[in-house]
N, C-alpha and C. Protein backbone atom coordinates (compact mmCIF):
# COMPACT_ATOMS: atom_id res chain seq x y z
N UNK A 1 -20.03 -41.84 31.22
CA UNK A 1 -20.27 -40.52 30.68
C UNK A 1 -20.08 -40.58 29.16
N UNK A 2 -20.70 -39.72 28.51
CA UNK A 2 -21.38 -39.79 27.03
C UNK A 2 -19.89 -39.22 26.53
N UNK A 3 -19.62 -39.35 25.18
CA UNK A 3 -18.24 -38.03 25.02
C UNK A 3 -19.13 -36.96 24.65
N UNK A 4 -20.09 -37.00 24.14
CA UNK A 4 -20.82 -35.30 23.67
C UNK A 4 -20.65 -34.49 25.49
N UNK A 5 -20.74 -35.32 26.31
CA UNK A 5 -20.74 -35.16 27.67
C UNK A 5 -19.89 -34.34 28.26
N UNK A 6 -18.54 -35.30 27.62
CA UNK A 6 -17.33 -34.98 28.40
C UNK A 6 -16.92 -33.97 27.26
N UNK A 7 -16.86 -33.52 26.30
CA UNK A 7 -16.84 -32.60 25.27
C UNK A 7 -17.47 -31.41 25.71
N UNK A 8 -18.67 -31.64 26.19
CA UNK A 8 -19.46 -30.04 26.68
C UNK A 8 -18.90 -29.45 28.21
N UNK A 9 -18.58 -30.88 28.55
CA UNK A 9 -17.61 -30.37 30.14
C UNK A 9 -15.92 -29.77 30.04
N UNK A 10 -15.38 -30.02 29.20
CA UNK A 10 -14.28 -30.00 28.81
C UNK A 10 -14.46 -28.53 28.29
N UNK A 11 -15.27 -27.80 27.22
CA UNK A 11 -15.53 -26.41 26.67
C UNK A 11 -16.02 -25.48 28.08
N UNK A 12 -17.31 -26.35 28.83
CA UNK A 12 -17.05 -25.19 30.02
C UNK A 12 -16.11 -25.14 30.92
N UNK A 13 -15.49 -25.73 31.51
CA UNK A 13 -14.13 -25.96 32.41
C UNK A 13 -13.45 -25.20 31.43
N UNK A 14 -13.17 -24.91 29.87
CA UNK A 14 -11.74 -23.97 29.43
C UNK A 14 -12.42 -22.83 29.43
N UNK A 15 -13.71 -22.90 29.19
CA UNK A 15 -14.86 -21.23 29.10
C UNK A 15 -14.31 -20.43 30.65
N UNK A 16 -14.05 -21.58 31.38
CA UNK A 16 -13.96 -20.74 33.15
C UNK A 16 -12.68 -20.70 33.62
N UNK A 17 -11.60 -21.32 32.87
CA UNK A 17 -10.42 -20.56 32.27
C UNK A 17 -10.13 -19.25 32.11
N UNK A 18 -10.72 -19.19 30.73
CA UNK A 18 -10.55 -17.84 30.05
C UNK A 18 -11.17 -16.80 30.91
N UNK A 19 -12.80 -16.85 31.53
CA UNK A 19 -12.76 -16.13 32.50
C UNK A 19 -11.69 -16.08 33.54
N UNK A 20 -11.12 -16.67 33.98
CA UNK A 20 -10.77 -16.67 35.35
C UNK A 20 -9.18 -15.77 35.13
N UNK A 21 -8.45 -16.08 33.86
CA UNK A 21 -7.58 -15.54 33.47
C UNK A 21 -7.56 -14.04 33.30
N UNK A 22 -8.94 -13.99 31.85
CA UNK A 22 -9.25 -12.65 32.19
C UNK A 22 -9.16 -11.31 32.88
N UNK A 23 -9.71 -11.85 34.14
CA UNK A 23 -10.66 -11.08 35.44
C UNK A 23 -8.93 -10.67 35.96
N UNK A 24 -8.01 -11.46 36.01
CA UNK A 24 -7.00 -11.99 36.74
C UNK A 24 -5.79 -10.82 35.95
N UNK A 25 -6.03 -10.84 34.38
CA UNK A 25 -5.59 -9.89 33.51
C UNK A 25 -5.65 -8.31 34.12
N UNK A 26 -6.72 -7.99 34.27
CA UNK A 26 -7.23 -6.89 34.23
C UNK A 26 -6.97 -6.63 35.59
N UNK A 27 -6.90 -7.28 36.69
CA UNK A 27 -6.29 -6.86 37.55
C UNK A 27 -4.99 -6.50 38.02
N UNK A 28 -4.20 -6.93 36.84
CA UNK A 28 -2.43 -6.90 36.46
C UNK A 28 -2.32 -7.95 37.30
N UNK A 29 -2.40 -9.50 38.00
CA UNK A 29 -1.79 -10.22 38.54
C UNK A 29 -1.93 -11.28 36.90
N UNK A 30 -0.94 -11.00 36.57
CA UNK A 30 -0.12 -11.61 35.35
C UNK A 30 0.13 -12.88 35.86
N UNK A 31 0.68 -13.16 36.86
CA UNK A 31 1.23 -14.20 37.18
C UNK A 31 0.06 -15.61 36.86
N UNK A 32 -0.67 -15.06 38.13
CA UNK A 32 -1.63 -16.12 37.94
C UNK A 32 -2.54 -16.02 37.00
N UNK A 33 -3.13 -15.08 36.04
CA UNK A 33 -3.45 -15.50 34.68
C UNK A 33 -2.65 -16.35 33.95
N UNK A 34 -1.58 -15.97 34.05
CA UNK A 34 -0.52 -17.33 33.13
C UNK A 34 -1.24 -18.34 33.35
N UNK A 35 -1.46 -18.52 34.35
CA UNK A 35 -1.93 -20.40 34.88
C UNK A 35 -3.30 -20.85 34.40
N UNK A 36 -4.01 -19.76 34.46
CA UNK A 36 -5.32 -20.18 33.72
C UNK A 36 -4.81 -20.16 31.87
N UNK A 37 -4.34 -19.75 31.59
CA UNK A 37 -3.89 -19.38 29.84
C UNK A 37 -3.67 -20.74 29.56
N UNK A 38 -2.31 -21.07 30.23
CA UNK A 38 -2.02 -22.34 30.35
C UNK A 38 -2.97 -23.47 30.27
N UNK A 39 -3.60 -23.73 31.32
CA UNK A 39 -4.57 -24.53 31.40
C UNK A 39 -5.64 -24.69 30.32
N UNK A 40 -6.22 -23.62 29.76
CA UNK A 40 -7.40 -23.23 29.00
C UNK A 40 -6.43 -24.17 27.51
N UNK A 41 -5.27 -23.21 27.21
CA UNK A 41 -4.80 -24.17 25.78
C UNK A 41 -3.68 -25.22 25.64
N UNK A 42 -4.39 -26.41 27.09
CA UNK A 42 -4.13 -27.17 26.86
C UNK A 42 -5.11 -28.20 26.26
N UNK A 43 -6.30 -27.59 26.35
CA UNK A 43 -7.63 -28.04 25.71
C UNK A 43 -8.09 -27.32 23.85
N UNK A 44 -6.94 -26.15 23.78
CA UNK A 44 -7.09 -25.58 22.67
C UNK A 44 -5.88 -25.16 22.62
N UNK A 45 -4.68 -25.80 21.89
CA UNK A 45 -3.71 -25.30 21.97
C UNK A 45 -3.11 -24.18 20.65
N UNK A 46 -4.15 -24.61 19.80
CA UNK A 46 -3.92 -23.24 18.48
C UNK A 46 -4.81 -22.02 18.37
N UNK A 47 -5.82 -22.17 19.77
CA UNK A 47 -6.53 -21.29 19.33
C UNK A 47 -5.99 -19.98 19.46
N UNK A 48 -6.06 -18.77 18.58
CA UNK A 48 -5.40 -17.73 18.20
C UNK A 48 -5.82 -16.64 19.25
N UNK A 49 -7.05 -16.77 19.91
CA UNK A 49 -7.40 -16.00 20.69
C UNK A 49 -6.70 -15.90 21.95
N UNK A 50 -6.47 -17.14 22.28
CA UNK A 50 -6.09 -17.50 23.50
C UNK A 50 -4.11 -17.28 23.13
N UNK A 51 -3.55 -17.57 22.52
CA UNK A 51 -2.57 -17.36 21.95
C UNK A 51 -2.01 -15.88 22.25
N UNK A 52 -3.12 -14.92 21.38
CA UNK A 52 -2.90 -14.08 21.25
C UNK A 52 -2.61 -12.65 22.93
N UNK A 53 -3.71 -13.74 23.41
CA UNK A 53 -3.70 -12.95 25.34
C UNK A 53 -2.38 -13.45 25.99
N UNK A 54 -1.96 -14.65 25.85
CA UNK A 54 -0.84 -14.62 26.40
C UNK A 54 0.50 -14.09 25.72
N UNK A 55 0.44 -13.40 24.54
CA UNK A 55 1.35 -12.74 24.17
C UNK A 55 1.40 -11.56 25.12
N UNK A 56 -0.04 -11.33 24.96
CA UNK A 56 -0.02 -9.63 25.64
C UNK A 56 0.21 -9.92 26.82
N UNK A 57 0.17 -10.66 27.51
CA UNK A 57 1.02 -11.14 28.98
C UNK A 57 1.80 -11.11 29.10
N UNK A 58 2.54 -11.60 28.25
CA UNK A 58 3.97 -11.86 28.53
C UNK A 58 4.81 -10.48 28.37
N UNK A 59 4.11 -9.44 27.30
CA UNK A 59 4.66 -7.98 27.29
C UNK A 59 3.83 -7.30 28.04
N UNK A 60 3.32 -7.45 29.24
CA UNK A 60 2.87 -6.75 30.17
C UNK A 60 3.93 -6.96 31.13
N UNK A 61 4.08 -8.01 31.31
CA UNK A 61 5.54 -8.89 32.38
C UNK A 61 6.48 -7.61 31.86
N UNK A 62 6.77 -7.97 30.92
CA UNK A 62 8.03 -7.15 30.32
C UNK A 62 8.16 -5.75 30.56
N UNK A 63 6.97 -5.26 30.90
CA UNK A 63 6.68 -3.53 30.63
C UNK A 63 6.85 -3.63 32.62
N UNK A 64 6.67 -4.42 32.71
CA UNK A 64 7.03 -4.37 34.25
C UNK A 64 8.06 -4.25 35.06
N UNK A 65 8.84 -5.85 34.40
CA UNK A 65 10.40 -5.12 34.77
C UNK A 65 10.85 -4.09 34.46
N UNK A 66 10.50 -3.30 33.37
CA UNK A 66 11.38 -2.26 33.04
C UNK A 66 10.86 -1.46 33.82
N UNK A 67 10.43 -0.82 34.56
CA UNK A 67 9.94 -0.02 35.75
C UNK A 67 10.90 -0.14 36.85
């Protein structure tokens, strides 16, 4: 396999990440979005976007316990 190959496989596999996290978001199962977040920036670990969703995760968690 080519690396332009494994480079374009590597961006869609984290592209279906971020969906999968997403979808997973919006349904409030926090939990298992974590795992896609995770996964996604371990292929992008500064990206700010992705960064930035699991902040808001983690204070969604938070807004939870306090209930």
């Amino acid at each position: 396999m080519s690396k332009k190959k494994k480079e374009e496989d590597s961006a869609q596999l984290m592209e279906a990440h971020i969906k999968q996290a997403n979808a997973l978001f919006k349904r409030e199962r926090y939990a298992e979005a974590l795992n896609y977040y995770a996964l996604a920036l371990k292929q992008a670990p500064d990206d700010p976007m992705l960064l930035a969703n699991k902040g808001l995760l983690f204070s969604n968690l938070s807004d939870l316990k306090k209930r």
